[in-house]
C-alpha atoms as a PDB file:
ATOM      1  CA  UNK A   1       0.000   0.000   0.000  1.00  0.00           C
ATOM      2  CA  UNK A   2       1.772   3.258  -0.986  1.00  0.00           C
ATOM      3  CA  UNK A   3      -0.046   6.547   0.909  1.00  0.00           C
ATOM      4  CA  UNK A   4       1.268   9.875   0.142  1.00  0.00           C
ATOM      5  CA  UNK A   5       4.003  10.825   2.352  1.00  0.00           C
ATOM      6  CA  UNK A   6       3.853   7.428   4.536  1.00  0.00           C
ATOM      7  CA  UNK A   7       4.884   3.949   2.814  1.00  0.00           C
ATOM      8  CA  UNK A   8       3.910   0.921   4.472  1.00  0.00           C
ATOM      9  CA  UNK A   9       3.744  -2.737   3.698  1.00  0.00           C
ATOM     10  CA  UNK A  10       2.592  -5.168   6.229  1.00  0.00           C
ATOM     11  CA  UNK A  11       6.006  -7.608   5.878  1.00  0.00           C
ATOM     12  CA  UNK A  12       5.218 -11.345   5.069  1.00  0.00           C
ATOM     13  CA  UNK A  13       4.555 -13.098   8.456  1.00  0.00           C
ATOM     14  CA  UNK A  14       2.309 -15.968   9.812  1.00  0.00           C
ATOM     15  CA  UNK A  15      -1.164 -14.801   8.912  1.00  0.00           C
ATOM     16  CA  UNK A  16      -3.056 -16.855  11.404  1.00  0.00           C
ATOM     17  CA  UNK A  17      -1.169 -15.206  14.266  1.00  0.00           C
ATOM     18  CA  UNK A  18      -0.782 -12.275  12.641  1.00  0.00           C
ATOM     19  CA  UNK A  19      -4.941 -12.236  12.837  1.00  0.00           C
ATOM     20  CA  UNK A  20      -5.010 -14.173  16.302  1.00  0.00           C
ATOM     21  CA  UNK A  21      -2.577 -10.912  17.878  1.00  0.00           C
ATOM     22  CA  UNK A  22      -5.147  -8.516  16.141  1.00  0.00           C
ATOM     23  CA  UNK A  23      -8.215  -9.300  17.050  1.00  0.00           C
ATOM     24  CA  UNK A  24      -6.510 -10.021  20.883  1.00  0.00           C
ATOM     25  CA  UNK A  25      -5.735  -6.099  20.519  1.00  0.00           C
ATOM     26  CA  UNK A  26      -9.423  -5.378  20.474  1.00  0.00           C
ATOM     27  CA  UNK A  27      -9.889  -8.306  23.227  1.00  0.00           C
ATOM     28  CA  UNK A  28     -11.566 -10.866  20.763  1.00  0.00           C
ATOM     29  CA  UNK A  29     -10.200 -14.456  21.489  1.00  0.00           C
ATOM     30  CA  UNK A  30     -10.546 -15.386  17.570  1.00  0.00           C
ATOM     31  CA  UNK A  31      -9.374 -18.866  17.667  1.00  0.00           C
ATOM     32  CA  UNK A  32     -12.589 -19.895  19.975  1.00  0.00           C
ATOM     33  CA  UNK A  33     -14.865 -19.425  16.668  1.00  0.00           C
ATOM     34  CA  UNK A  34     -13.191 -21.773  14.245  1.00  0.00           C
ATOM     35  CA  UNK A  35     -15.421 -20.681  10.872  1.00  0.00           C
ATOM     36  CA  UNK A  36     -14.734 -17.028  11.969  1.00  0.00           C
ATOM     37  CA  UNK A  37     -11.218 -17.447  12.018  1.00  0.00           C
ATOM     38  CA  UNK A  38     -10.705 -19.983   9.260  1.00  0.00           C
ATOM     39  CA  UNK A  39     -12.690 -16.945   7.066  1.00  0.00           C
ATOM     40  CA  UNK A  40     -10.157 -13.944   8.637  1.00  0.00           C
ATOM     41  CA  UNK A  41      -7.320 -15.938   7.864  1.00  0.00           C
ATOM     42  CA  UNK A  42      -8.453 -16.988   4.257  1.00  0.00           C
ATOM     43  CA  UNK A  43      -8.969 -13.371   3.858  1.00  0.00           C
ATOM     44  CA  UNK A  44      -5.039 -12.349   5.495  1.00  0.00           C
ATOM     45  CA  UNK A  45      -3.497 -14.913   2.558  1.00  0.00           C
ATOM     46  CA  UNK A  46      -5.093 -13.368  -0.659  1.00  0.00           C
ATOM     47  CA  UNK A  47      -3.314 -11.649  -3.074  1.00  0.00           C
ATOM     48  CA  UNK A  48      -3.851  -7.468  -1.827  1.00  0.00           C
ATOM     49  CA  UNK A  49      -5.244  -9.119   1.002  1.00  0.00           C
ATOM     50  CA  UNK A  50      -8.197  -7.811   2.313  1.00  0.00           C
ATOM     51  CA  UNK A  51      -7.371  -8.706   6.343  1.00  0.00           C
ATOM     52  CA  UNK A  52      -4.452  -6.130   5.804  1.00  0.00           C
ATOM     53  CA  UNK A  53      -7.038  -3.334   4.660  1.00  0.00           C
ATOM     54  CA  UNK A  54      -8.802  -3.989   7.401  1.00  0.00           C
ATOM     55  CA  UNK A  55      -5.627  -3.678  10.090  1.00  0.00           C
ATOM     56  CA  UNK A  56      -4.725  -0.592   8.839  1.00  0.00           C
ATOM     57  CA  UNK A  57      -8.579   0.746   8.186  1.00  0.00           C
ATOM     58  CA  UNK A  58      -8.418   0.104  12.585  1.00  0.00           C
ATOM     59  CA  UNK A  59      -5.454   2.231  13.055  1.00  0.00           C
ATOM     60  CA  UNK A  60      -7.188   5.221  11.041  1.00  0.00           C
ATOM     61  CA  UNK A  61     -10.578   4.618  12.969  1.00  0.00           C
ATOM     62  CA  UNK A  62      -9.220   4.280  16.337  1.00  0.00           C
ATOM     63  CA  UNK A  63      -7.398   8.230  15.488  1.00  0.00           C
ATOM     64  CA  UNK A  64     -10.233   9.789  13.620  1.00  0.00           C
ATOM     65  CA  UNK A  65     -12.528   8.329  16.872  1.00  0.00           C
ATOM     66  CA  UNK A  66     -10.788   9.083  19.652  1.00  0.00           C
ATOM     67  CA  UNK A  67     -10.484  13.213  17.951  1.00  0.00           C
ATOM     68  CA  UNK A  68     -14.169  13.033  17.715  1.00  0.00           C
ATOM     69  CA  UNK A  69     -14.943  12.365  20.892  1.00  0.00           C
ATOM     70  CA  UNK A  70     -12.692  14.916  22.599  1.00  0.00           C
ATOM     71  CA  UNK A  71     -14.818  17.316  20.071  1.00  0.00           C
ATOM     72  CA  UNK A  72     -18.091  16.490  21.158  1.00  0.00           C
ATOM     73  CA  UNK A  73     -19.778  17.051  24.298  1.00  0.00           C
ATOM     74  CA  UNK A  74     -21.122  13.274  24.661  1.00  0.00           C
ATOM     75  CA  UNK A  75     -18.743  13.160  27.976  1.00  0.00           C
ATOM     76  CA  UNK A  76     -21.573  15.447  29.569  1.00  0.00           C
ATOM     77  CA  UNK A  77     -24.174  12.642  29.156  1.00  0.00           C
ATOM     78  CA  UNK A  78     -23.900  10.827  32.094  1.00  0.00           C
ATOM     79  CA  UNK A  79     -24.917   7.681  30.499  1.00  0.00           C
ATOM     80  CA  UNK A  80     -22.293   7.874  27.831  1.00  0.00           C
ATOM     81  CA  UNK A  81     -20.251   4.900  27.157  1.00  0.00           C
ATOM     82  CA  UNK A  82     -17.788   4.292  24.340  1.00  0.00           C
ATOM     83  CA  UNK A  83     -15.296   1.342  24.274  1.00  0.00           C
ATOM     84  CA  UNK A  84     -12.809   2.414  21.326  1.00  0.00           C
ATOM     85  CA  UNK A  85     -12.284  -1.279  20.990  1.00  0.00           C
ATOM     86  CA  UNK A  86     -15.900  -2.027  19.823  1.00  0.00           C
ATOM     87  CA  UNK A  87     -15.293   0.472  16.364  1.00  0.00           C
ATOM     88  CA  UNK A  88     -12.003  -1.132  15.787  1.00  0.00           C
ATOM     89  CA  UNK A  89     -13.357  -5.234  15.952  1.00  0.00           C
ATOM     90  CA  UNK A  90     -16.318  -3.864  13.606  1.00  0.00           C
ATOM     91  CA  UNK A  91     -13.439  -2.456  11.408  1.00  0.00           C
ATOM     92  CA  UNK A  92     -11.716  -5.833  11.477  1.00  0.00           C
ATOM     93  CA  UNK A  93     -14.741  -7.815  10.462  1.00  0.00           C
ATOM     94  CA  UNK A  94     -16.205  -5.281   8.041  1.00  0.00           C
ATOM     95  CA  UNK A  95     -14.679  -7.352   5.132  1.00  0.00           C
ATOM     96  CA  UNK A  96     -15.254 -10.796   6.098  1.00  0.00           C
ATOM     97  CA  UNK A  97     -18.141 -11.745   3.551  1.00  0.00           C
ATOM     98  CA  UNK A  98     -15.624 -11.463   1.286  1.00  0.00           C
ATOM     99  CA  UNK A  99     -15.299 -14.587   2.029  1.00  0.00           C
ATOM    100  CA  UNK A 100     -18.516 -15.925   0.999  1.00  0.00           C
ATOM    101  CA  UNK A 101     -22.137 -16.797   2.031  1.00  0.00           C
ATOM    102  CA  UNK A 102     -22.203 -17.730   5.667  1.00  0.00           C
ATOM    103  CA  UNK A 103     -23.676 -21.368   4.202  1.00  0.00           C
ATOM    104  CA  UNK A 104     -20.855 -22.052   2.441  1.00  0.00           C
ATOM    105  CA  UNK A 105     -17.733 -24.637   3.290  1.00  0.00           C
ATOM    106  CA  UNK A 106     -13.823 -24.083   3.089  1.00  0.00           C
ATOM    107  CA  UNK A 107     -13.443 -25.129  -0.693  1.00  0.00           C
ATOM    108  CA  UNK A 108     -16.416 -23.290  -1.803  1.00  0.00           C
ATOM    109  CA  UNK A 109     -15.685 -20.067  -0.109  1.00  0.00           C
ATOM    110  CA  UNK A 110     -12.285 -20.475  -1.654  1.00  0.00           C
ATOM    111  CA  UNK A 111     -13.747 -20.429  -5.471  1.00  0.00           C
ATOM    112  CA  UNK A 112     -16.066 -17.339  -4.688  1.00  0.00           C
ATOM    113  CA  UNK A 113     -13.223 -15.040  -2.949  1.00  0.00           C
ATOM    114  CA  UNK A 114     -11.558 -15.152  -6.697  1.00  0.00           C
ATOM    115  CA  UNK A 115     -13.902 -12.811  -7.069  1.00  0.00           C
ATOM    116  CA  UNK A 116     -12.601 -10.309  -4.826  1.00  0.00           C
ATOM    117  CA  UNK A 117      -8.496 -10.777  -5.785  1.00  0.00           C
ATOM    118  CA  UNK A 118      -8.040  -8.114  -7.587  1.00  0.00           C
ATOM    119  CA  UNK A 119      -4.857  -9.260  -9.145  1.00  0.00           C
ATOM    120  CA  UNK A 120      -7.070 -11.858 -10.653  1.00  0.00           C
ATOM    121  CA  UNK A 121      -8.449  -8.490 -13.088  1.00  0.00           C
ATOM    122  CA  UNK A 122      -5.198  -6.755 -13.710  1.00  0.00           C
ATOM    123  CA  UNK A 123      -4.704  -8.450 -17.133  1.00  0.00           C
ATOM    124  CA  UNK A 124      -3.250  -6.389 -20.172  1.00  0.00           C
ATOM    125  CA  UNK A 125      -6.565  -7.219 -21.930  1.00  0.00           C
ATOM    126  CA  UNK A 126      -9.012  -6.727 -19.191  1.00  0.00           C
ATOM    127  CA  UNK A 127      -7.332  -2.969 -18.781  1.00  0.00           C
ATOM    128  CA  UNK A 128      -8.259  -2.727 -22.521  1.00  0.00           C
ATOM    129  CA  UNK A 129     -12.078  -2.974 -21.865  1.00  0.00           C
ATOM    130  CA  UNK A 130     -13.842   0.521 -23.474  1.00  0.00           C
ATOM    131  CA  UNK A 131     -16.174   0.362 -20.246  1.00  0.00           C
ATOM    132  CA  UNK A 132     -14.497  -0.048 -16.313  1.00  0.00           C
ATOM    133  CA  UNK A 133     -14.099  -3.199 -15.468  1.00  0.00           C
ATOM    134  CA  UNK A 134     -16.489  -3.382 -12.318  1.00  0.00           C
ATOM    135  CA  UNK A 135     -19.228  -3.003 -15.111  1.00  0.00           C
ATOM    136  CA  UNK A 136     -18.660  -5.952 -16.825  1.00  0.00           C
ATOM    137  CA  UNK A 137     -21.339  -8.645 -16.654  1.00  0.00           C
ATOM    138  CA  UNK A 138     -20.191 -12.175 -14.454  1.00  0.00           C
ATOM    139  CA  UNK A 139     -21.299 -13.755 -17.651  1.00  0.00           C
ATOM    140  CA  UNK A 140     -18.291 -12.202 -19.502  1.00  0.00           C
ATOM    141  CA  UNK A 141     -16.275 -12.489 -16.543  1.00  0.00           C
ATOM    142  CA  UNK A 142     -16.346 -15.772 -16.280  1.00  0.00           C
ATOM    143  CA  UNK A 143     -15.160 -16.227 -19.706  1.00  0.00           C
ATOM    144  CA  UNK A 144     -12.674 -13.751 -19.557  1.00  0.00           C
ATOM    145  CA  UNK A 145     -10.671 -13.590 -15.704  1.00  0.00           C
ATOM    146  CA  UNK A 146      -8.562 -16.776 -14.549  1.00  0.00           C
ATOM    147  CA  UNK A 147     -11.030 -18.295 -12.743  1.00  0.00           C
ATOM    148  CA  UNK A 148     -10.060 -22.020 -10.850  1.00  0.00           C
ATOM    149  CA  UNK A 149     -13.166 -24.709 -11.221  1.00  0.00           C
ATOM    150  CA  UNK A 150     -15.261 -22.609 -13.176  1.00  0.00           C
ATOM    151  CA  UNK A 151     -17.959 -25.231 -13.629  1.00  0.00           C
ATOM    152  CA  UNK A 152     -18.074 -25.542 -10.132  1.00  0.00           C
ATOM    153  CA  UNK A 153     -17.946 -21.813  -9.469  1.00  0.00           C
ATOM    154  CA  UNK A 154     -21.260 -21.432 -11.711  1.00  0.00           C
ATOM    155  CA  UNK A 155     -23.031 -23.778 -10.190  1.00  0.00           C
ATOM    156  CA  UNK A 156     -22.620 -22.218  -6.949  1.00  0.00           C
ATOM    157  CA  UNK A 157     -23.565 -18.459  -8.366  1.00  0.00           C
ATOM    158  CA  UNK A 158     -26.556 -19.916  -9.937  1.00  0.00           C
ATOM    159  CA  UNK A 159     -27.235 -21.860  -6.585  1.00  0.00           C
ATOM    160  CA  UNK A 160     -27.798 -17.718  -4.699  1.00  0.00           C
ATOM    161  CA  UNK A 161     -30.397 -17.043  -7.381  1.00  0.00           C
ATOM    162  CA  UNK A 162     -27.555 -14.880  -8.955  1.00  0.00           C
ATOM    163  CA  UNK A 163     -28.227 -14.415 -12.944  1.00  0.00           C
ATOM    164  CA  UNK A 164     -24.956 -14.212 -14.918  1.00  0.00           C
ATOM    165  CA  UNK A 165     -26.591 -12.376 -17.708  1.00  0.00           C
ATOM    166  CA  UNK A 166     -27.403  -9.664 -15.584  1.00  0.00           C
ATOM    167  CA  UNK A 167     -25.430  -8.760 -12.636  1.00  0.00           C
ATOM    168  CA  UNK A 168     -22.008  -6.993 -12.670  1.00  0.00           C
ATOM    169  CA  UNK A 169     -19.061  -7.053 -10.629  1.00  0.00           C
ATOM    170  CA  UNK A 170     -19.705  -4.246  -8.900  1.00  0.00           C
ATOM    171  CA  UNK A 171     -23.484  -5.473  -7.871  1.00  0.00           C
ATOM    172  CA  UNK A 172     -21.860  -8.628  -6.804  1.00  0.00           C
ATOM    173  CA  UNK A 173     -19.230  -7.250  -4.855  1.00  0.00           C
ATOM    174  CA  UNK A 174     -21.818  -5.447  -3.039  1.00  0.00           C
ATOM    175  CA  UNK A 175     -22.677  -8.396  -1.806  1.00  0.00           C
ATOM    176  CA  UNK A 176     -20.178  -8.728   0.571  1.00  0.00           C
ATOM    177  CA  UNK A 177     -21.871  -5.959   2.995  1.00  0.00           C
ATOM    178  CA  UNK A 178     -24.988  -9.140   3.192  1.00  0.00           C
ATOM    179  CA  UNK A 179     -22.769 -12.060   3.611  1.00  0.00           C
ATOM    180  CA  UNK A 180     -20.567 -10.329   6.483  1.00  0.00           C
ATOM    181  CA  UNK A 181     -23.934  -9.367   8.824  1.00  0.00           C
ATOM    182  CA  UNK A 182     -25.402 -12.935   8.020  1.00  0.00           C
ATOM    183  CA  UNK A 183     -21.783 -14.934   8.753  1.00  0.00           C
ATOM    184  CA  UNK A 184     -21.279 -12.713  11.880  1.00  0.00           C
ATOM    185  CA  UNK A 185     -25.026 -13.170  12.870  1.00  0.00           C
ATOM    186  CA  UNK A 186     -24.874 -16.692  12.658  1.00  0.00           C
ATOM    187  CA  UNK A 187     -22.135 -16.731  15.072  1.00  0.00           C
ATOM    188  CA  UNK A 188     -24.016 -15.324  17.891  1.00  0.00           C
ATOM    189  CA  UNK A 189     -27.158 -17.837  17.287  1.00  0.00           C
ATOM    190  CA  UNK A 190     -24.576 -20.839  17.238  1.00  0.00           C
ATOM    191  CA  UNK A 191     -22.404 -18.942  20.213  1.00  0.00           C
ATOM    192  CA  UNK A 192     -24.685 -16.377  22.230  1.00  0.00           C
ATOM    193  CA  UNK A 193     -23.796 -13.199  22.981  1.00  0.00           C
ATOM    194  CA  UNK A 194     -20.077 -13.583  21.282  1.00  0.00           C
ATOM    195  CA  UNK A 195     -20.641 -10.432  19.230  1.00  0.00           C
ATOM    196  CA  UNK A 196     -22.086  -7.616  20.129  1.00  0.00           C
ATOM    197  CA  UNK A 197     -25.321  -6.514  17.899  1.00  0.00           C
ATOM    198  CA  UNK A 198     -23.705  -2.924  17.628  1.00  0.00           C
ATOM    199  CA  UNK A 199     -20.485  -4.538  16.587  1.00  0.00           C
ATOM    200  CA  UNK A 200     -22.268  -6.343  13.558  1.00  0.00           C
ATOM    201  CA  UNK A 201     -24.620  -3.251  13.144  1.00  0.00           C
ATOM    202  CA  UNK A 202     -21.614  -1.394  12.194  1.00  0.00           C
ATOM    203  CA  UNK A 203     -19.278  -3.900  10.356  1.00  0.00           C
ATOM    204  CA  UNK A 204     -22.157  -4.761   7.901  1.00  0.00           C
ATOM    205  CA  UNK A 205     -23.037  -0.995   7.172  1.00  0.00           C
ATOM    206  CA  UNK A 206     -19.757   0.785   5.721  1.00  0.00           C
ATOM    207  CA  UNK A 207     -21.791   0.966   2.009  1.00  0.00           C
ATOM    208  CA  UNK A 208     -24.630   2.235   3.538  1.00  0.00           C
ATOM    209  CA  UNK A 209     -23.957   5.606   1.097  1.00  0.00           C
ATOM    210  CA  UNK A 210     -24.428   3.340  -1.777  1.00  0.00           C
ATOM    211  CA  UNK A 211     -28.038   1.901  -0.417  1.00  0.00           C
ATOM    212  CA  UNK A 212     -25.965  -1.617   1.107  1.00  0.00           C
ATOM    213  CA  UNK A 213     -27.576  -1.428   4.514  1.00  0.00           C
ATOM    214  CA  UNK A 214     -28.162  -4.827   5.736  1.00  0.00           C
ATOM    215  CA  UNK A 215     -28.958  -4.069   9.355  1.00  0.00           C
ATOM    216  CA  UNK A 216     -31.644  -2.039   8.344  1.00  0.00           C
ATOM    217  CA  UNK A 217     -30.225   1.107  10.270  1.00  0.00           C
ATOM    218  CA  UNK A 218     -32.074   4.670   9.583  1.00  0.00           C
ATOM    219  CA  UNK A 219     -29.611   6.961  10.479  1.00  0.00           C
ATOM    220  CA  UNK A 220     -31.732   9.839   9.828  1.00  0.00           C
ATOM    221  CA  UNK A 221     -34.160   8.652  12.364  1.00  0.00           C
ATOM    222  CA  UNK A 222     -31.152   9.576  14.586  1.00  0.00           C
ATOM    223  CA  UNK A 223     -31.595  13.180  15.351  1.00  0.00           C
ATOM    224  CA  UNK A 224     -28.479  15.653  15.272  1.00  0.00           C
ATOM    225  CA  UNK A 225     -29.226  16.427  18.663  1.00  0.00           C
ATOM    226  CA  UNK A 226     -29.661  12.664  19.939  1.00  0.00           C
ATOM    227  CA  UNK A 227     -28.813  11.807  23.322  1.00  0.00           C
ATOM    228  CA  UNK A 228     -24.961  10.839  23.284  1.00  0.00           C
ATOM    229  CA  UNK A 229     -24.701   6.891  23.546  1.00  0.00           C
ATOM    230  CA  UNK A 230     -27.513   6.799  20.288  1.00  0.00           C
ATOM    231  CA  UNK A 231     -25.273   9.652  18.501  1.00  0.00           C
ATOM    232  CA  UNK A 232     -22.204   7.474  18.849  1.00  0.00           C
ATOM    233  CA  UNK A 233     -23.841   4.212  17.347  1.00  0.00           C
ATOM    234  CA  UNK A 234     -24.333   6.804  14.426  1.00  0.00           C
ATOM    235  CA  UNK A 235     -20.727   8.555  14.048  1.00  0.00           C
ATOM    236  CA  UNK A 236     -19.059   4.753  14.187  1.00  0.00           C
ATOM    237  CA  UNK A 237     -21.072   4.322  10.816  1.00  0.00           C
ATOM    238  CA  UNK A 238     -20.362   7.213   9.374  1.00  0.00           C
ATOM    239  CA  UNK A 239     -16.346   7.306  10.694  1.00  0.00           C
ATOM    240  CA  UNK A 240     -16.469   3.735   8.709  1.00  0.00           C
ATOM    241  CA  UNK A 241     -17.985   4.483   5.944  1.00  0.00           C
ATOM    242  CA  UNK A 242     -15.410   7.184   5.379  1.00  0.00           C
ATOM    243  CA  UNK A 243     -12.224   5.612   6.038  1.00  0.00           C
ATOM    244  CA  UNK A 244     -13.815   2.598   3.927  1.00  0.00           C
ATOM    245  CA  UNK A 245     -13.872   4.579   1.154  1.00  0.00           C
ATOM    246  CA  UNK A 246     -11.024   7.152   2.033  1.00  0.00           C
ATOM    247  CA  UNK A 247      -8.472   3.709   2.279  1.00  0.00           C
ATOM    248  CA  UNK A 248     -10.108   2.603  -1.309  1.00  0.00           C
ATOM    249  CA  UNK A 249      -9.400   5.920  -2.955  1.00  0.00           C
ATOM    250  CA  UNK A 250      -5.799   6.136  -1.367  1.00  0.00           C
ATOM    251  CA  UNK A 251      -5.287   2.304  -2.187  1.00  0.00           C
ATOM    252  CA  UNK A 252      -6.751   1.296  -4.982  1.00  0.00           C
ATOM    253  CA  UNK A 253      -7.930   4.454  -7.278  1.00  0.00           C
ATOM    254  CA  UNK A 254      -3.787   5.542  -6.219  1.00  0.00           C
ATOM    255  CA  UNK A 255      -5.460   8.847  -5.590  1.00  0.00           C
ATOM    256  CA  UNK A 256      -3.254  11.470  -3.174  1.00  0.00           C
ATOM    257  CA  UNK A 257      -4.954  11.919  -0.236  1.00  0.00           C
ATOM    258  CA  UNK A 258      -5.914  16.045  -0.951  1.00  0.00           C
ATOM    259  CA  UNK A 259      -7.565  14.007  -4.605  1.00  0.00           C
ATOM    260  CA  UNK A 260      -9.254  11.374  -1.699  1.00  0.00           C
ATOM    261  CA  UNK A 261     -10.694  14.262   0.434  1.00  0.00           C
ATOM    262  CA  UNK A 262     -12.431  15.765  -2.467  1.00  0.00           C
ATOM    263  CA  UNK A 263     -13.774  12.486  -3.880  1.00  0.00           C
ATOM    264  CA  UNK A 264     -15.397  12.099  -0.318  1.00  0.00           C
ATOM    265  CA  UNK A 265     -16.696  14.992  -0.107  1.00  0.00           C
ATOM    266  CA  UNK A 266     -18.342  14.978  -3.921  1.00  0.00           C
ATOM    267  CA  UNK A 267     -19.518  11.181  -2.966  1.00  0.00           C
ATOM    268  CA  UNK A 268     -21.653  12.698   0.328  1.00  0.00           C
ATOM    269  CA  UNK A 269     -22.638  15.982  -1.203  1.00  0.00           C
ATOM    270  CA  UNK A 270     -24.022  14.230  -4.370  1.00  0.00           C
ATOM    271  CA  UNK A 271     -25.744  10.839  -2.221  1.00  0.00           C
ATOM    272  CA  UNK A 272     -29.297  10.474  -2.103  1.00  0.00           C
ATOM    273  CA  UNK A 273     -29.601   7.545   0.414  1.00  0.00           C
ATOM    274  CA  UNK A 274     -29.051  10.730   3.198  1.00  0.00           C
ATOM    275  CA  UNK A 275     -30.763  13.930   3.883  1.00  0.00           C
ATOM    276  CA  UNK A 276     -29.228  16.838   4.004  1.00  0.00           C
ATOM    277  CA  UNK A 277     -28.500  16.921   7.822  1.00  0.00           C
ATOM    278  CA  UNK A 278     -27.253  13.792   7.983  1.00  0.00           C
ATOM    279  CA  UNK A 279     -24.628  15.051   5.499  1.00  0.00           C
ATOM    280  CA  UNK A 280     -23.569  17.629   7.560  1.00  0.00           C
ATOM    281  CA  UNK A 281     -22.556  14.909   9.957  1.00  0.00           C
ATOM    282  CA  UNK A 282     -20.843  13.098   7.049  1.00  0.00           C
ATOM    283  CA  UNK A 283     -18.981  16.447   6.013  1.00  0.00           C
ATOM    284  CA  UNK A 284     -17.774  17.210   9.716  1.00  0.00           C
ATOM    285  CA  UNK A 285     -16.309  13.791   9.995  1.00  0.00           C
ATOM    286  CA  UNK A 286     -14.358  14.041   6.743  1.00  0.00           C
ATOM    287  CA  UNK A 287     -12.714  17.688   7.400  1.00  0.00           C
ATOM    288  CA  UNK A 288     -11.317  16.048  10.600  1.00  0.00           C
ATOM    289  CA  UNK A 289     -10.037  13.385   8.420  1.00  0.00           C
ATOM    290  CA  UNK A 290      -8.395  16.067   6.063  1.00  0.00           C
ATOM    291  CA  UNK A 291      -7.292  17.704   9.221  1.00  0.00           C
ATOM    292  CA  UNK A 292      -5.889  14.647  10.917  1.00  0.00           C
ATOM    293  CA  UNK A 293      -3.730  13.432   8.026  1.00  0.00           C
ATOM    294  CA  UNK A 294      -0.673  13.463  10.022  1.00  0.00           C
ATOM    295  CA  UNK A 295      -1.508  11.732  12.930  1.00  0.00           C
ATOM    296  CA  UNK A 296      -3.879   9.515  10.815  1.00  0.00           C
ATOM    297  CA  UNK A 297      -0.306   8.082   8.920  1.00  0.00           C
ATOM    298  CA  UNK A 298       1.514   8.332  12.031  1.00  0.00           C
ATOM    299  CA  UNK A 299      -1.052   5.687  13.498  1.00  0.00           C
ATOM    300  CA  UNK A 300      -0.960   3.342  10.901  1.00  0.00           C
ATOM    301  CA  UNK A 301       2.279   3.532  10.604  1.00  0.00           C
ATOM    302  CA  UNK A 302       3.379   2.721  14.329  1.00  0.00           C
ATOM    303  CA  UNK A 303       0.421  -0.093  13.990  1.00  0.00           C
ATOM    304  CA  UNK A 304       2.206  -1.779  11.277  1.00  0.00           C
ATOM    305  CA  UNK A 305       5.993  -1.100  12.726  1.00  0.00           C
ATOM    306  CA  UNK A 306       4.554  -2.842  15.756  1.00  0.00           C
ATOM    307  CA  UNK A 307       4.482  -5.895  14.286  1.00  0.00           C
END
């Protein structure tokens, strides 16, 4: 991952304890729920792997959070509670239906998480395309990307109801957003109480600007003015959102982060799945991002030197 003025690579290391010593930072014992951390780890040993996003997507939350609390006035509530720690385990698990329908085994999961390498779709002739590639049809991907077992990897598409005719890449990587609030759901009906609702609330909403929101939250039912512990719940889905998108333009788009901060702001200003207040909230969140650069790098940077 190159980031303008800060280069950092998480060094090649044992994944699974690489995940295990993450989530124990937030005080989640991963290794007691074996599909949860058979999914992180699948995730940690992609190409561009998506576990890594998510480390470093912690470090920027954990900064941005801890600012915005000092700025508001929830301290005055006497009911208000914030663990730091819950944002940060939401931000590790945001990504994990990216490894597949919470109904699917090991070898399975394996074939649909091609899906989301993106190595897999930086081909000379796929960069050739006339339209962007997260437009093309699965139909045509299928045909076109290195896919392992396709036969086997249509069967299971067709096997969600998903027509291959129809839906593009970027509706099916959409998908993810379902598949992580159902796989971390059905951990707490197989293990009670293991995750926190709010924790999957969160993790399972950071596309909620692009109409992905499979908790069902209504953040605009959430009043500017709400009482603080209900005003929280709100700013840890917007702070993820952001950095979600903020680490995708930095990342992937290889935009600087002044080019990042302007594509957030025309992505919030232009949304219709908010109202107009609610962008105000979205707004305020990403000038303390633009104003928190430094520290922002210099916590992601420790994170990774850490380890």
């Amino acid at each position: 991952m190159k980031i303008e003025g800060l280069k950092i690579e998480i060094p090649p290391q044992d994944k699974k304890q690489f995940a295990i010593d993450r989530f124990k930072d937030v005080g989640f014992d991963l290794p007691t729920y074996p599909e949860l951390f058979d999914r992180v780890v699948e995730l940690a040993e992609m190409e561009n792997s998506h576990f890594d996003d998510a480390v470093v997507m912690s470090a920027m939350v954990g900064c941005i959070f801890k600012d915005l609390v000092k700025k508001k006035s929830w301290k005055k509530d006497p009911n208000f509670r914030f663990n730091l720690e819950e944002i940060k385990l939401a931000t590790l698990f945001h990504d994990i239906g990216k490894s597949g329908p919470s109904h699917f085994g090991k070898e399975d999961r394996l074939l649909i998480q091609q899906f989301f390498n993106n190595r897999l779709f930086e081909t000379p002739e796929l960069k050739k395309l006339p339209y962007p590639i997260r437009n093309m049809k699965l139909v045509d991907a299928i045909k076109q990307v290195n896919f392992k077992n396709k036969e086997r990897l249509v069967e299971l598409l067709l096997s969600l109801g998903i027509k291959l005719e129809e839906e593009t890449l970027i509706q099916f990587w959409r998908r993810h957003d379902d598949w992580t609030y159902d796989v971390l759901s059905k951990t707490n009906k197989e293990q009670p109480a293991s995750i926190p609702t709010k924790v999957i609330d969160i993790a399972s909403s950071h596309h909620i600007l692009e109409g992905k929101n499979p908790a069902k939250i209504d953040l605009n039912n959430i009043p500017t003015a709400a009482k603080a512990l209900e005003s929280v719940d709100k700013y840890q889905i917007i702070v993820l959102t952001l950095v979600d998108k903020y680490e995708a333009f930095l990342k992937r788009s290889d935009q600087t982060h002044k080019q990042a901060i302007s594509s957030l702001v025309k992505m919030v200003k232009e949304n219709s799945f908010i109202n107009d207040e609610q962008k105000k909230e979205y707004l305020e969140v990403i000038k303390m991002i633009n104003k928190n650069k430094q520290s922002i790098f210099k916590s992601v940077g420790e994170l990774i030197l850490k380890k």
